[in-house]
Protein backbone atom coordinates (compact mmCIF):
# COMPACT_ATOMS: atom_id res chain seq x y z
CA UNK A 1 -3.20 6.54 -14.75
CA UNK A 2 -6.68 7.60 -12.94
CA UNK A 3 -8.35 7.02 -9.86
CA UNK A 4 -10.80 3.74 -10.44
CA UNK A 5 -13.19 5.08 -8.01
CA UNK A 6 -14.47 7.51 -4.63
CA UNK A 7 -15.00 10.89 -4.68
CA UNK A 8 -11.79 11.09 -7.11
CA UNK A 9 -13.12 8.48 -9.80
CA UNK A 10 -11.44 9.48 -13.30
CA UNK A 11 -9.49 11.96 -12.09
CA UNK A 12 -5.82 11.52 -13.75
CA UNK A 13 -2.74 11.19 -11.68
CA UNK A 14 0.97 10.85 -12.07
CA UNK A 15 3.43 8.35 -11.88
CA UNK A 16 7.01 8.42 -11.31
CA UNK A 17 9.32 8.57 -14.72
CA UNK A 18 11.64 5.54 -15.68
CA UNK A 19 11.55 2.39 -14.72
CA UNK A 20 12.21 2.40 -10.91
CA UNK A 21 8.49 2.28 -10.72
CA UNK A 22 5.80 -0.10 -11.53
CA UNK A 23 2.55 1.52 -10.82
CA UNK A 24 -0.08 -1.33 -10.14
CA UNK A 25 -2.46 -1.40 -13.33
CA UNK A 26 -5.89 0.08 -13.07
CA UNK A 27 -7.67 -3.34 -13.64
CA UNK A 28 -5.65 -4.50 -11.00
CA UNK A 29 -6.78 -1.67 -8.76
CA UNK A 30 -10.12 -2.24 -9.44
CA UNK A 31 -10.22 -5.77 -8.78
CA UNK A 32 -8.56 -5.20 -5.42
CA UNK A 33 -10.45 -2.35 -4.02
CA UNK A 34 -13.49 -4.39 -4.99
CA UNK A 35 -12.22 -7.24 -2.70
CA UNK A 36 -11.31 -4.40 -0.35
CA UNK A 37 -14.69 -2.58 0.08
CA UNK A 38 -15.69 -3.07 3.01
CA UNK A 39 -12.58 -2.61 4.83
CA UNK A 40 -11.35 1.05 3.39
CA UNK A 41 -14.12 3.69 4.95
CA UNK A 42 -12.49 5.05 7.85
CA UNK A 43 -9.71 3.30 7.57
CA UNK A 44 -6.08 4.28 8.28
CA UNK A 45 -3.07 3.00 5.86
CA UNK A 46 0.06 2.34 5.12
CA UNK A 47 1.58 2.61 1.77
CA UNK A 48 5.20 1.15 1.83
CA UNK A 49 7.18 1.28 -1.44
CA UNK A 50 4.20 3.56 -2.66
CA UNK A 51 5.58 4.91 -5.92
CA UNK A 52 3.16 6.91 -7.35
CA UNK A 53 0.79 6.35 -4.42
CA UNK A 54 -2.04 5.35 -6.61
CA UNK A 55 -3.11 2.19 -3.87
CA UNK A 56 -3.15 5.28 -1.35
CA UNK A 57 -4.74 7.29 -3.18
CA UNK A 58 -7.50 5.07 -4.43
CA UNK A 59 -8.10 4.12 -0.75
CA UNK A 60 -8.52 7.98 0.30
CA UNK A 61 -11.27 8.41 -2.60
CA UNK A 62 -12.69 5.62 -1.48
CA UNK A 63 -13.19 7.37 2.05
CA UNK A 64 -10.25 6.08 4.15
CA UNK A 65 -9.82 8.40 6.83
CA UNK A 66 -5.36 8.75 6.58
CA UNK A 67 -2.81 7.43 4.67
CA UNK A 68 0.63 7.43 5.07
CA UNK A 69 2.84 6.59 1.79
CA UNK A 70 6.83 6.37 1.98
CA UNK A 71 8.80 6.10 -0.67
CA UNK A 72 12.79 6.56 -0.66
CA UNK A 73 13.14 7.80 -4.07
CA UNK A 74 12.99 11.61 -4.55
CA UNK A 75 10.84 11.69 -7.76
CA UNK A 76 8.51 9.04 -6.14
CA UNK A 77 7.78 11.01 -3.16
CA UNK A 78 7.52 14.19 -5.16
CA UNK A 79 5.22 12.98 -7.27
CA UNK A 80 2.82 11.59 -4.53
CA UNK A 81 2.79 14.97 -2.98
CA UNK A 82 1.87 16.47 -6.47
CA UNK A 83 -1.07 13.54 -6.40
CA UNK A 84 -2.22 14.62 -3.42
CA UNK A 85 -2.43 17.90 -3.57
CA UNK A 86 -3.59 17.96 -7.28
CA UNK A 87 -6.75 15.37 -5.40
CA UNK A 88 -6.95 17.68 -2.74
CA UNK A 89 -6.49 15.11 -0.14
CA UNK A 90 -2.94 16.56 1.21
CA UNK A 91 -4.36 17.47 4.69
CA UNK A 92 -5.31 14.02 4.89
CA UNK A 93 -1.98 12.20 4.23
CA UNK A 94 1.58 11.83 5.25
CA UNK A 95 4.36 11.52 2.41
CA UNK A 96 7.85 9.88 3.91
CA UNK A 97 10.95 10.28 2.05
CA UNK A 98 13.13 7.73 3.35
CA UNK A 99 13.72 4.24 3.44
CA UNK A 100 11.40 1.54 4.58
CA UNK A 101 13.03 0.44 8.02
CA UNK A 102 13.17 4.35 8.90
CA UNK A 103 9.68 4.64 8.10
CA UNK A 104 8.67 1.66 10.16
CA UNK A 105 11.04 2.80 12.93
CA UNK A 106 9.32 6.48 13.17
CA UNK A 107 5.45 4.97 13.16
CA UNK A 108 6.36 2.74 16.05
CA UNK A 109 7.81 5.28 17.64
CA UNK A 110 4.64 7.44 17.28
CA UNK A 111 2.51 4.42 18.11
CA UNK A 112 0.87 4.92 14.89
CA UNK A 113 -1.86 1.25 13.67
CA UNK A 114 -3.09 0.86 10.54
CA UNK A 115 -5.96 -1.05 9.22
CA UNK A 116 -4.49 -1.71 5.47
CA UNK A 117 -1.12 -2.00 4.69
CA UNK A 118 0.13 -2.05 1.25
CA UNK A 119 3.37 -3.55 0.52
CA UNK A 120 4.48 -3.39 -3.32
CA UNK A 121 8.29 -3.61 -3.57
CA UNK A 122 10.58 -4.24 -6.42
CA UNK A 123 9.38 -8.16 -8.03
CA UNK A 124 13.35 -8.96 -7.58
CA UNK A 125 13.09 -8.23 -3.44
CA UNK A 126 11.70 -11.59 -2.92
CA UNK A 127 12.17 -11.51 0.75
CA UNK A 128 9.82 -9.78 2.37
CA UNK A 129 10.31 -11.66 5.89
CA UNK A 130 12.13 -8.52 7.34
CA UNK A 131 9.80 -6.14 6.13
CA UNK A 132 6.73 -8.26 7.16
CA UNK A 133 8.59 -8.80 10.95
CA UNK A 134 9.12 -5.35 10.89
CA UNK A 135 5.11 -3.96 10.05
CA UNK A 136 3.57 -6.02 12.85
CA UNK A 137 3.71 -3.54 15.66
CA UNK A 138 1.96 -1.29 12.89
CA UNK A 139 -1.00 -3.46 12.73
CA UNK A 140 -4.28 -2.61 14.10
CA UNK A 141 -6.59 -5.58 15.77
CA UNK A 142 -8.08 -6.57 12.45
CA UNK A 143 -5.32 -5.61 10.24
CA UNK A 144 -4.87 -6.39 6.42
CA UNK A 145 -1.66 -6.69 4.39
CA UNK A 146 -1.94 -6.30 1.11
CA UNK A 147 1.06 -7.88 -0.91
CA UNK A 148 1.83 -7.16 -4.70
CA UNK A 149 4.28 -9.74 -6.32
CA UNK A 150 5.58 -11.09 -9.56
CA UNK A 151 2.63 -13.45 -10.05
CA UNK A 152 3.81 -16.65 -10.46
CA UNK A 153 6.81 -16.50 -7.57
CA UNK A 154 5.91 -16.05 -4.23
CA UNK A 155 8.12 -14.30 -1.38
CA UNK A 156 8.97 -14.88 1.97
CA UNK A 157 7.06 -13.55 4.41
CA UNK A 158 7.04 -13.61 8.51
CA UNK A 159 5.55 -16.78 10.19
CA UNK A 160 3.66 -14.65 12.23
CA UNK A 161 1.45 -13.84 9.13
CA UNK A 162 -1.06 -15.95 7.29
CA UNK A 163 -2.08 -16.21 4.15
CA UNK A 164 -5.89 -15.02 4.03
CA UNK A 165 -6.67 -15.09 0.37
CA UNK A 166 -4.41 -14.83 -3.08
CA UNK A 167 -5.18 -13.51 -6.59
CA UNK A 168 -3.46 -13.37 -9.90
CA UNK A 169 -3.67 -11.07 -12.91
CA UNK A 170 -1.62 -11.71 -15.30
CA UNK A 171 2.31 -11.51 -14.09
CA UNK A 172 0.77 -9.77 -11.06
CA UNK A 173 -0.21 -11.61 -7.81
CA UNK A 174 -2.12 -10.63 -4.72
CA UNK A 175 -1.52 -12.18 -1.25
CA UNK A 176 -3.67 -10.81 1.56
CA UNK A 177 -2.87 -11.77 5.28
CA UNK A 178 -3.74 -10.98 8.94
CA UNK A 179 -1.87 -11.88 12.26
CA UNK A 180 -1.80 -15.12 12.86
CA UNK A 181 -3.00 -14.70 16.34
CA UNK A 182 -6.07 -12.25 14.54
CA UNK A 183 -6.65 -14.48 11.97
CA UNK A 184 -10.59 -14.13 10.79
């Protein structure tokens, strides 16, 4: 795998070993930090279920200001700290090593917004209403969440989210939503 683009473009990067992890595909990537362009300079996000952290990476390249990427499996996180220190970009990220809801739990403790959020579970967690309940007090005014699923089923997701725009490559979707109450 490589960084599609930023001040990292081409540079190589690890992912995970086994099958615990899907790491999103470079064309993928590409496609979405196209759509995402705008939005990523100074931005701050979230990577939940990050994996290899390539989505946080790629947004740090592409000159987002902090990410923070939380993963509950050891080699996951260990390898996301190897990516961002082999990048150089450790000083400007936060690698969690614990579950989801404990990750969620600390940030709103800390008060902590985010701009993008990136949400890439496992394809068989087809729920996502908890997790998506669970992010709002994480989202800044304008907020994005970025959704990776299995492409041709879609999860559940809060109410208080709507659906903003949706892509598909291949047997891999992309939903995008905002607050309802922020909707652009």
């Amino acid at each position: 795998m490589r960084v599609i683009g930023g001040t990292a473009r081409s540079r190589l990067i690890e992912a995970p070993k086994g099958r615990d992890t899907r790491p999103t595909l470079d064309r993928v990537r590409e496609n979405l930090f196209n759509i995402l362009a705008p939005r990523v300079p100074d931005s701050r996000v979230l990577d939940l279920f990050a994996g290899s952290g390539s989505l946080s990476l790629e947004a740090l390249s592409r000159g987002a200001s902090f990410a923070v990427l939380c993963d509950h499996d050891r080699a996951a996180a260990a390898v996301e700290k190897k990516n961002l220190d082999t990048l150089g970009m450790t000083g400007r990220a936060r690698v969690m090593h614990m579950s989801w809801q404990q990750t969620v739990s600390i940030l709103a403790s800390e008060e902590q917004h985010f701009d993008l959020i990136f949400l890439d579970p496992p394809y068989a967690m087809r729920d996502l209403t908890q997790v998506t309940e669970q992010i709002l007090p994480l989202m800044s005014e304008d907020a994005l969440v970025i959704l990776e699923h299995q492409g041709n089923l879609l999860p559940l997701v809060s109410a208080e989210l709507v659906r903003t725009d949706q892509r598909r490559y291949g047997y891999c979707g992309l939903l995008f939503f905002q607050h309802l109450s922020r909707e652009v």
